[in-house]
Protein backbone atom coordinates (compact mmCIF):
# COMPACT_ATOMS: atom_id res chain seq x y z
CA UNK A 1 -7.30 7.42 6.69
CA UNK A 2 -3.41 7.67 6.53
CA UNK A 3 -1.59 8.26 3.34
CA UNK A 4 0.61 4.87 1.95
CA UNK A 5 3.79 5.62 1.55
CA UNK A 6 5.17 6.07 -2.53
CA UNK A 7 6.09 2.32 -3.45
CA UNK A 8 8.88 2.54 -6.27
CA UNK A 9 7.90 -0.48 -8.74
CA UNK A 10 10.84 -2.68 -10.60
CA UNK A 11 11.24 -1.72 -14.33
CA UNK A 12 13.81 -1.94 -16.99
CA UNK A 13 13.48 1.52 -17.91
CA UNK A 14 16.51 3.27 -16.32
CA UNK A 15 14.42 6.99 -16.90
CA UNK A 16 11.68 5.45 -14.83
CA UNK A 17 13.62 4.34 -12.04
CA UNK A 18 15.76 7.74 -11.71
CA UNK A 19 11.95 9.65 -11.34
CA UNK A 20 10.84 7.08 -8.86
CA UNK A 21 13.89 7.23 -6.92
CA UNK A 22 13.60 11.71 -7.23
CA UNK A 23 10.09 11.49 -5.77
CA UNK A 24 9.69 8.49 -3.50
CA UNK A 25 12.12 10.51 -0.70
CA UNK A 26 11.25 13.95 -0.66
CA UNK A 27 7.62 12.39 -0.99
CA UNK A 28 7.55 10.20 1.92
CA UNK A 29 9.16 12.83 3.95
CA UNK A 30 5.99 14.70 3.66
CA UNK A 31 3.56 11.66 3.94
CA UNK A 32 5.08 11.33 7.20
CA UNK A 33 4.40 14.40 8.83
CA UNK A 34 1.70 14.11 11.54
CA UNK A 35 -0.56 16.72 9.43
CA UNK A 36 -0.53 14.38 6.74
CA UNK A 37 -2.72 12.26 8.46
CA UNK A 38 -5.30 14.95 10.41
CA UNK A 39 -8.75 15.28 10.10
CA UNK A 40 -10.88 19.08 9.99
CA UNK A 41 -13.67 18.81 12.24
CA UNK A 42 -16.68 22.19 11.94
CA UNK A 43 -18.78 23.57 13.57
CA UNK A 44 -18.11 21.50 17.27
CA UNK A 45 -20.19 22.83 19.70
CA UNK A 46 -19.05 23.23 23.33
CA UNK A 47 -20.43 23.24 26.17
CA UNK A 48 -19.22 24.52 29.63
CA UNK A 49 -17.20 21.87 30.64
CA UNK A 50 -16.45 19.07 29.02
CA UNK A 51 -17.50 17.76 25.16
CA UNK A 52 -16.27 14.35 23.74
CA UNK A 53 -15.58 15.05 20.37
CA UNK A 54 -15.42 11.84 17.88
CA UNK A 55 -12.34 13.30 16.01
CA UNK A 56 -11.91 9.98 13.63
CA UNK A 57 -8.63 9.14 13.45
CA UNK A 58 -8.91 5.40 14.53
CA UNK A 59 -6.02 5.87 16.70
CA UNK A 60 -5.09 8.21 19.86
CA UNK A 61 -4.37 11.88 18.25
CA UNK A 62 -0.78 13.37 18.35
CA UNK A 63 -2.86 17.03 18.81
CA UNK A 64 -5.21 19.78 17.56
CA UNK A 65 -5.23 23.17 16.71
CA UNK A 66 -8.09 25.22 17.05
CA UNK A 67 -9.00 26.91 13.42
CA UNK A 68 -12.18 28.70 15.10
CA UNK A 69 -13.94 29.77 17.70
CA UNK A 70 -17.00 32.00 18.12
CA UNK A 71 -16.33 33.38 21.66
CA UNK A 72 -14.33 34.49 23.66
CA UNK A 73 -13.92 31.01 25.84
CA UNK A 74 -10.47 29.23 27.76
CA UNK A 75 -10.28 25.68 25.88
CA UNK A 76 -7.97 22.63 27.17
CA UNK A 77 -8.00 19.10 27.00
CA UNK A 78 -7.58 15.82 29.13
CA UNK A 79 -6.73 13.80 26.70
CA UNK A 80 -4.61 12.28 29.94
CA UNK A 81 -6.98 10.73 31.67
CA UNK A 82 -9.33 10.10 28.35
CA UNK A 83 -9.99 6.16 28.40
CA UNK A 84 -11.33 6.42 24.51
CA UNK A 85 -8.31 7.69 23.36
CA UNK A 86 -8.79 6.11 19.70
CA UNK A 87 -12.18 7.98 19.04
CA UNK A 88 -12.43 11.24 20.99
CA UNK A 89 -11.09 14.15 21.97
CA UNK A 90 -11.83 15.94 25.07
CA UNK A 91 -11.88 19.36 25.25
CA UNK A 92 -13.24 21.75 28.66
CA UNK A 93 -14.20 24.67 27.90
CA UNK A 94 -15.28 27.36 30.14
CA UNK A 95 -18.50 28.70 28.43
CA UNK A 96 -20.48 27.88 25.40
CA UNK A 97 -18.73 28.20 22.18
CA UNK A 98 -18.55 26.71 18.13
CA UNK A 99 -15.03 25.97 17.20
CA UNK A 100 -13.70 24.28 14.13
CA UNK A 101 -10.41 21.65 15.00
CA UNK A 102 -7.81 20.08 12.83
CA UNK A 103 -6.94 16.55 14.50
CA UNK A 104 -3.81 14.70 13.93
């Protein structure tokens, strides 16, 4: 689910406003990082060749980064030619393995 962005309220309170306007930039600078809005997937297992993985985003991913994996295996993806996009990833690997993904 991605993160709202800080939403600065209207007060009288001039103290209020000078905190809300110190946070709300620096704080949606980070909000709006692709990592912000990533998911950890464990313990995926691969097989040889290719393994749709449901990496719930609700959207296509930006990328992933591999956190894991339990042998010594050549991963890629073809995320080019996926048609489901919005719910998996598709990684080819070239043996059996269990990896552990971040998704963004």
């Amino acid at each position: 689910m991605p993160i709202r962005s800080f939403a600065t309220i209207s007060s009288d309170d001039d103290e209020l406003n000078r905190v809300q306007d110190n946070i709300s930039t620096p704080l949606n600078s980070l909000i709006s990082l692709p990592l912000s809005d990533s998911n950890l997937i464990q313990n995926v297992n691969l097989i040889t060749g290719t393994t749709n993985v449901s990496h719930g985003l609700g959207r296509p991913l930006l990328g992933y980064i591999i956190t894991k994996k339990n042998a010594n295996v050549t991963i890629f993806d073809t995320q080019s030619t996926n048609q489901l996009k919005n719910r998996f990833l598709q990684l080819v690997s070239s043996g059996i393995a269990i990896v552990d993904l971040i998704v963004f």
